[in-house]
C-alpha atoms as a PDB file:
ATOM      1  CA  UNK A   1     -51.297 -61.968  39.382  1.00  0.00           C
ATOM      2  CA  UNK A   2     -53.135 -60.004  36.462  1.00  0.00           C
ATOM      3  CA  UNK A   3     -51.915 -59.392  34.026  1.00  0.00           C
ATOM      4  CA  UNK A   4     -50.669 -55.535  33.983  1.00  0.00           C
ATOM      5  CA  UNK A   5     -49.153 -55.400  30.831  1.00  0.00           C
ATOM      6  CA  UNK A   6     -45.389 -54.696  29.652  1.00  0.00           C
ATOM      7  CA  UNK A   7     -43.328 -52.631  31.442  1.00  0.00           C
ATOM      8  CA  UNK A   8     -43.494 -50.341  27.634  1.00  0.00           C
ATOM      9  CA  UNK A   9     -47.029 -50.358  27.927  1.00  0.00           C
ATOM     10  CA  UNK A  10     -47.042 -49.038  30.913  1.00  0.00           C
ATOM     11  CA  UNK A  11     -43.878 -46.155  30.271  1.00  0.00           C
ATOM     12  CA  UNK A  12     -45.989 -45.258  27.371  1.00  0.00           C
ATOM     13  CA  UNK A  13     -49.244 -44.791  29.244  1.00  0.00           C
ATOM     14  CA  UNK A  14     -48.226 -43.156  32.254  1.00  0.00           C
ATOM     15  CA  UNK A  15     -44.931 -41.279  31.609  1.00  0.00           C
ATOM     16  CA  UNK A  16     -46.272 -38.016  30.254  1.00  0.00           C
ATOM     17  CA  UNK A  17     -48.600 -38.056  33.420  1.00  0.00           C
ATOM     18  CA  UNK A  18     -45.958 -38.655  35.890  1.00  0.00           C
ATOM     19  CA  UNK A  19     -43.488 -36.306  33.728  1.00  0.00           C
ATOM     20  CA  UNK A  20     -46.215 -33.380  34.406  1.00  0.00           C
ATOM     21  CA  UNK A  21     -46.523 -34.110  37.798  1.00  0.00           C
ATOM     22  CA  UNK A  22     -42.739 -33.728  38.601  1.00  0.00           C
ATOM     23  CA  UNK A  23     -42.748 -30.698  36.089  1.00  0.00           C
ATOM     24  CA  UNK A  24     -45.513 -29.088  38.108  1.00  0.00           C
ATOM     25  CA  UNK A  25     -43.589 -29.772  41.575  1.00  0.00           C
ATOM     26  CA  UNK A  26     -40.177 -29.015  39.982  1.00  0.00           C
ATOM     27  CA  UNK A  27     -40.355 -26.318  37.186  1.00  0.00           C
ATOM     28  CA  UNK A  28     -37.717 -28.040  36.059  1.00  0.00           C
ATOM     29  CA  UNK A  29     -37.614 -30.194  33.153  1.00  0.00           C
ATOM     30  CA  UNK A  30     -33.923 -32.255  33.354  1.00  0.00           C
ATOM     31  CA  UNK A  31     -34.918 -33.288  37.194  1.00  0.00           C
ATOM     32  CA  UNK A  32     -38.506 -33.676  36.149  1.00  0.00           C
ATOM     33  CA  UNK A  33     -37.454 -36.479  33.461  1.00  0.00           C
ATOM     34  CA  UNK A  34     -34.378 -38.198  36.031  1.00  0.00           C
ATOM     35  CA  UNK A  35     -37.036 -38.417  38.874  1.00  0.00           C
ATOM     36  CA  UNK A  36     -39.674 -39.690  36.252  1.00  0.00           C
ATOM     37  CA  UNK A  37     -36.848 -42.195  35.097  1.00  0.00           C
ATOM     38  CA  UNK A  38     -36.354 -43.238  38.800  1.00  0.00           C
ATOM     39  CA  UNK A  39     -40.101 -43.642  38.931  1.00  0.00           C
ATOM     40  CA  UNK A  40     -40.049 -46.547  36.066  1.00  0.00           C
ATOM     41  CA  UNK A  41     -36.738 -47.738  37.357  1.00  0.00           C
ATOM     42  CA  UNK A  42     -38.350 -48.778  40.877  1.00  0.00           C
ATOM     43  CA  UNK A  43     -41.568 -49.752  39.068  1.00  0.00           C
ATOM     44  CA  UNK A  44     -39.653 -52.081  37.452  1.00  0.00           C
ATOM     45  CA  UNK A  45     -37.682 -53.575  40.210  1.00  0.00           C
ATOM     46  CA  UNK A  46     -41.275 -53.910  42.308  1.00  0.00           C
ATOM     47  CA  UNK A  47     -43.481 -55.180  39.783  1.00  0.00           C
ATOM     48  CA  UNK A  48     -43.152 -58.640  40.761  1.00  0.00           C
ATOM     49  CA  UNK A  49     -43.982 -57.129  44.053  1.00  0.00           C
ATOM     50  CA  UNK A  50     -47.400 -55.732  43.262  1.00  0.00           C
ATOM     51  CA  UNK A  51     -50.123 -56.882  44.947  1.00  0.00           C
ATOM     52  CA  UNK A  52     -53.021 -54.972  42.778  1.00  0.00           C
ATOM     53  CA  UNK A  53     -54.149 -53.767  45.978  1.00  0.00           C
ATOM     54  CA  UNK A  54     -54.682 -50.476  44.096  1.00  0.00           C
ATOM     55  CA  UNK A  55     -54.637 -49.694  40.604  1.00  0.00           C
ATOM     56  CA  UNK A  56     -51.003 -49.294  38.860  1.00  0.00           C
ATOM     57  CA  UNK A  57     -51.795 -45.545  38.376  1.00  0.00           C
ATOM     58  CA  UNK A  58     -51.889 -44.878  42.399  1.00  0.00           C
ATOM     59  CA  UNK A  59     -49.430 -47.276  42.596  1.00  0.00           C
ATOM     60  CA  UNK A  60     -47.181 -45.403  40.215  1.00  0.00           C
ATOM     61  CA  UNK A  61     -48.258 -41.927  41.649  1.00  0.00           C
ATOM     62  CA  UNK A  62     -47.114 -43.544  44.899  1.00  0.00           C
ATOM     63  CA  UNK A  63     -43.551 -44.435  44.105  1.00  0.00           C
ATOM     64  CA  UNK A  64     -43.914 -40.564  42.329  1.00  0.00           C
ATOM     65  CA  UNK A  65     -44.971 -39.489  45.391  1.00  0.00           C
ATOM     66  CA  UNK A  66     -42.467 -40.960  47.902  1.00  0.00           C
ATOM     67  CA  UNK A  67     -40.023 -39.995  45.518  1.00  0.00           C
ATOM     68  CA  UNK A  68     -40.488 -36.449  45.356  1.00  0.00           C
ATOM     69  CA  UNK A  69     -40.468 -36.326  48.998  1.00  0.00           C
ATOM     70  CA  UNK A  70     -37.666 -37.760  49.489  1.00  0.00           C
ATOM     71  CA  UNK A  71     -35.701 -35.638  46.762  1.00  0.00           C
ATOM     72  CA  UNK A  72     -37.317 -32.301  48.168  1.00  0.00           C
ATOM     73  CA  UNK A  73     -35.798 -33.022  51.663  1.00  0.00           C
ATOM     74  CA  UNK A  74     -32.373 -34.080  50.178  1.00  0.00           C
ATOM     75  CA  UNK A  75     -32.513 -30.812  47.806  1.00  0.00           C
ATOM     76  CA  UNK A  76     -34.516 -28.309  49.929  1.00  0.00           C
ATOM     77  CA  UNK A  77     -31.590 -28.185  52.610  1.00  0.00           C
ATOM     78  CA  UNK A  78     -29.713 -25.936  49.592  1.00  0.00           C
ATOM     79  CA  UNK A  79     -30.485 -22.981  48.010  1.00  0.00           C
ATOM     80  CA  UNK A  80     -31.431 -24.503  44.811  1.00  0.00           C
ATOM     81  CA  UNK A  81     -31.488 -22.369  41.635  1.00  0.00           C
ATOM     82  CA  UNK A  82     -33.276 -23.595  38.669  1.00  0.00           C
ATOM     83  CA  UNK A  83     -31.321 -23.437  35.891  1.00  0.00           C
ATOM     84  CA  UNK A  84     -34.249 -23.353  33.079  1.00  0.00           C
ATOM     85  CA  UNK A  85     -37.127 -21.664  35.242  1.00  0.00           C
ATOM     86  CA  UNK A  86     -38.150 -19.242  32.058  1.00  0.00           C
ATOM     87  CA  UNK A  87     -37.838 -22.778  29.874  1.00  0.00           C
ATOM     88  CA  UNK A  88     -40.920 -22.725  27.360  1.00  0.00           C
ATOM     89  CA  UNK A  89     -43.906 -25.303  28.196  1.00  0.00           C
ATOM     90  CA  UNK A  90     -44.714 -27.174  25.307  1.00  0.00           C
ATOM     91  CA  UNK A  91     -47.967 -26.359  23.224  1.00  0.00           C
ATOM     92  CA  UNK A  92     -49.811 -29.114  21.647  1.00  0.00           C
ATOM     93  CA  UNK A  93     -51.554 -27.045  18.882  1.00  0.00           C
ATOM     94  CA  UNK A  94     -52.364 -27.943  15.705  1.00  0.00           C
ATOM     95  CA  UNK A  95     -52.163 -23.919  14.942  1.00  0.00           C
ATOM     96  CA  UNK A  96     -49.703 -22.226  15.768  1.00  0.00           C
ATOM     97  CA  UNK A  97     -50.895 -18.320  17.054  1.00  0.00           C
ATOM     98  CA  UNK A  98     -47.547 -16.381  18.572  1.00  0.00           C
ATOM     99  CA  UNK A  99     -50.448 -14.264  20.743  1.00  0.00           C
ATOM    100  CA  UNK A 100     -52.075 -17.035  21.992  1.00  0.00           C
ATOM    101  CA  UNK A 101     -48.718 -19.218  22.398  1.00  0.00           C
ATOM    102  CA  UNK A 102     -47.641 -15.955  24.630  1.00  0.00           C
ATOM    103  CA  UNK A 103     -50.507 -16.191  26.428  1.00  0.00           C
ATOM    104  CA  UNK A 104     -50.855 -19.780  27.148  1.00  0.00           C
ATOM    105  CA  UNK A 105     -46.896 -19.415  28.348  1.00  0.00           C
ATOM    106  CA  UNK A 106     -47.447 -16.495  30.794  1.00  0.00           C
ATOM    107  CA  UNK A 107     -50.712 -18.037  32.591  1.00  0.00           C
ATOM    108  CA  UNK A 108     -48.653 -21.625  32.546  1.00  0.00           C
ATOM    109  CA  UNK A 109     -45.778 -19.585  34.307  1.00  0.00           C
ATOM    110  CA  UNK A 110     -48.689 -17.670  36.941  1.00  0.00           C
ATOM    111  CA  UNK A 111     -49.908 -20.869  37.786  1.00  0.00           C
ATOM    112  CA  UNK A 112     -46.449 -22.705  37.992  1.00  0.00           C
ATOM    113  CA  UNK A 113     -45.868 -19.653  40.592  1.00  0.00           C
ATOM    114  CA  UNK A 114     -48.827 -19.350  42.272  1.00  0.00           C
ATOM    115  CA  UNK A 115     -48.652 -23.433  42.620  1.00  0.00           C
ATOM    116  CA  UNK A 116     -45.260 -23.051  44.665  1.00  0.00           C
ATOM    117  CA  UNK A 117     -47.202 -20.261  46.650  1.00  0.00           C
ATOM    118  CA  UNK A 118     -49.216 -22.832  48.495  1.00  0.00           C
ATOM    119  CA  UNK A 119     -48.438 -25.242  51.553  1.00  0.00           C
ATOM    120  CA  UNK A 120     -47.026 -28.066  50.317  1.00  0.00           C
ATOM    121  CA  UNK A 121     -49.755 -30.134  51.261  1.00  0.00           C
ATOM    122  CA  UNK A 122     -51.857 -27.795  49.350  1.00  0.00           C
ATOM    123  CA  UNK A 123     -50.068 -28.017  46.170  1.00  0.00           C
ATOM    124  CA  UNK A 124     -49.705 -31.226  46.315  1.00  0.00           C
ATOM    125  CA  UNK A 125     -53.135 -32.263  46.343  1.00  0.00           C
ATOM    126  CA  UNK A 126     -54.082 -29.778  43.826  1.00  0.00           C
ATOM    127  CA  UNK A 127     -51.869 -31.028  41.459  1.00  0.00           C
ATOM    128  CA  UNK A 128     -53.130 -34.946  42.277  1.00  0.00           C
ATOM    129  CA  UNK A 129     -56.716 -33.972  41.669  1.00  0.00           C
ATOM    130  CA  UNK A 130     -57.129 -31.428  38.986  1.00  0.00           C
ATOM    131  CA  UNK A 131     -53.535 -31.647  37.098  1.00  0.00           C
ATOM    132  CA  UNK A 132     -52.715 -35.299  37.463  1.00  0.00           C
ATOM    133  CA  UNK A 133     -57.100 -36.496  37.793  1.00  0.00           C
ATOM    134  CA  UNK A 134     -56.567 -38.960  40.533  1.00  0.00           C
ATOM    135  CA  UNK A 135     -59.875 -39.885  42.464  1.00  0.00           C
ATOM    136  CA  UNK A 136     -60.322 -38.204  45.866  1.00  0.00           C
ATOM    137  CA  UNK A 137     -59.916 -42.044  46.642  1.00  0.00           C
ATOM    138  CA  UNK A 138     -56.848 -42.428  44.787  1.00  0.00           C
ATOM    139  CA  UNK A 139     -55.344 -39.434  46.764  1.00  0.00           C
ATOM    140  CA  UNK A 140     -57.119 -40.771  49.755  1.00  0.00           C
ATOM    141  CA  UNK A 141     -54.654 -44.012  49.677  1.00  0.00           C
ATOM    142  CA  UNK A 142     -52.139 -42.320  48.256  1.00  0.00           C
ATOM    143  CA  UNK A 143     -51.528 -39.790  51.241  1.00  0.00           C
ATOM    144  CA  UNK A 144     -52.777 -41.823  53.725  1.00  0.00           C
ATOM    145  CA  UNK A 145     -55.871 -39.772  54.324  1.00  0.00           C
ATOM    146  CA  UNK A 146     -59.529 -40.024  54.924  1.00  0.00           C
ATOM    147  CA  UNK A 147     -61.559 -39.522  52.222  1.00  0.00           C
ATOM    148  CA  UNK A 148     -62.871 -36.249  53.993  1.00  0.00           C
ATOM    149  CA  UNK A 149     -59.228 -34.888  54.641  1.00  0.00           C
ATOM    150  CA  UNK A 150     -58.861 -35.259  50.923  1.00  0.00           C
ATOM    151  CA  UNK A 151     -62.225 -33.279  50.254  1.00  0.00           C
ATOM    152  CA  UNK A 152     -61.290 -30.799  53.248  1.00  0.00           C
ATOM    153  CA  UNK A 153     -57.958 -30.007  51.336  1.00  0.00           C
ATOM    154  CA  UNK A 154     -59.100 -29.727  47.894  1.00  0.00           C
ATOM    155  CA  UNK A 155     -61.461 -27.317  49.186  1.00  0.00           C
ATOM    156  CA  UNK A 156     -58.838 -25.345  50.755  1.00  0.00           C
ATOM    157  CA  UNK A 157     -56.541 -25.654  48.450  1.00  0.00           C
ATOM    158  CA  UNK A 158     -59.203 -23.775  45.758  1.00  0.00           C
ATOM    159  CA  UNK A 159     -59.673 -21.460  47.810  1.00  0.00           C
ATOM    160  CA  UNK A 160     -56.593 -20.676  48.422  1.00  0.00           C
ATOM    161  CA  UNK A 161     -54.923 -20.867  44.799  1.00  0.00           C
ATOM    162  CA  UNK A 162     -58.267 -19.229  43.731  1.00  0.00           C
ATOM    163  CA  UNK A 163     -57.573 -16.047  46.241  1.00  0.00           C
ATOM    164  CA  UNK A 164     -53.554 -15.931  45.156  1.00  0.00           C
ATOM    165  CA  UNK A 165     -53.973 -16.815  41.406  1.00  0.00           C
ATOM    166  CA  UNK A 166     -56.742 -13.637  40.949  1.00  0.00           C
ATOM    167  CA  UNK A 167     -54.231 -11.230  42.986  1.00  0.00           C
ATOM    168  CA  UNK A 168     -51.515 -11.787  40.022  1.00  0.00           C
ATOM    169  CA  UNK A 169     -54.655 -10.150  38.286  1.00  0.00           C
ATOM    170  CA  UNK A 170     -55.939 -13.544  36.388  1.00  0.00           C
ATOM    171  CA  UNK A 171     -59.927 -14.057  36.940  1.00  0.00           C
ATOM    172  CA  UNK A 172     -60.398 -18.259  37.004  1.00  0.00           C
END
């Protein structure tokens, strides 16, 4: 086996990247953070495991993956209420503009929304390919797709938050 690196080398490189993507599915930061601990947590337990069959970042979106799924079926069968939905998104800004950090907030929270608009499917795979930057191969093996599924459904998915995200009257 290659070496990978340390299981801190690899928190440290990937955990703001799997953070965001359970942000984006969740809106919610406290479950965002215990599903991305869960994520290391198995990572962990599996690394001996890995077969470097795929890189560790699809491998890591994988485990991200299946566990989202799973926690949206367990938590999906309640009426869920999020308890910090108007919670700020950090800035990273070196200046600090109220206007612009207003601004920034609002279209974060239009997209957030207009994310949990679309199909599942459709979300999901946007958030893969343009939040998270996996390959269209990468969400091909990650999914269990084609490569041409994964094309058809980015597509779509465009389209689609495209259409919604200019009727809450923001131009992309």
């Amino acid at each position: 086996m290659k070496n990978i690196g340390t299981l801190e080398e690899l928190y440290k490189q990937y955990k703001p990247l799997i953070y965001s993507y359970f942000y984006y599915q969740t809106g919610n930061k406290p479950i965002s953070e215990e599903l991305c601990q869960e994520v290391f947590l198995k990572a962990f337990k599996g690394l001996q495991s890995f077969r470097q069959e795929c890189s560790v970042k699809t491998w890591l979106y994988t485990i991200a993956h299946n566990l989202y799924v799973s926690w949206y079926r367990r938590e999906m069968k309640y009426d869920m209420v999020a308890l910090d939905d108007m919670e700020e998104i950090k800035l990273q800004s070196e200046v600090f503009i109220p206007e612009d950090s207003i601004e920034r907030r609002e279209k974060a929270e239009k997209v957030r929304k207009v994310l949990n608009e679309l199909k599942e499917e459709h979300k999901n795979v946007l958030i893969m390919c343009d939040v998270m930057e996996l390959s269209y191969a990468e969400i091909a093996q990650l999914m269990n797709w084609s490569m041409s599924q994964v094309k058809i459904n980015v597509y779509r998915a465009r389209i689609q938050f495209k259409t919604l995200f200019e009727k809450e009257g923001e131009v992309i």
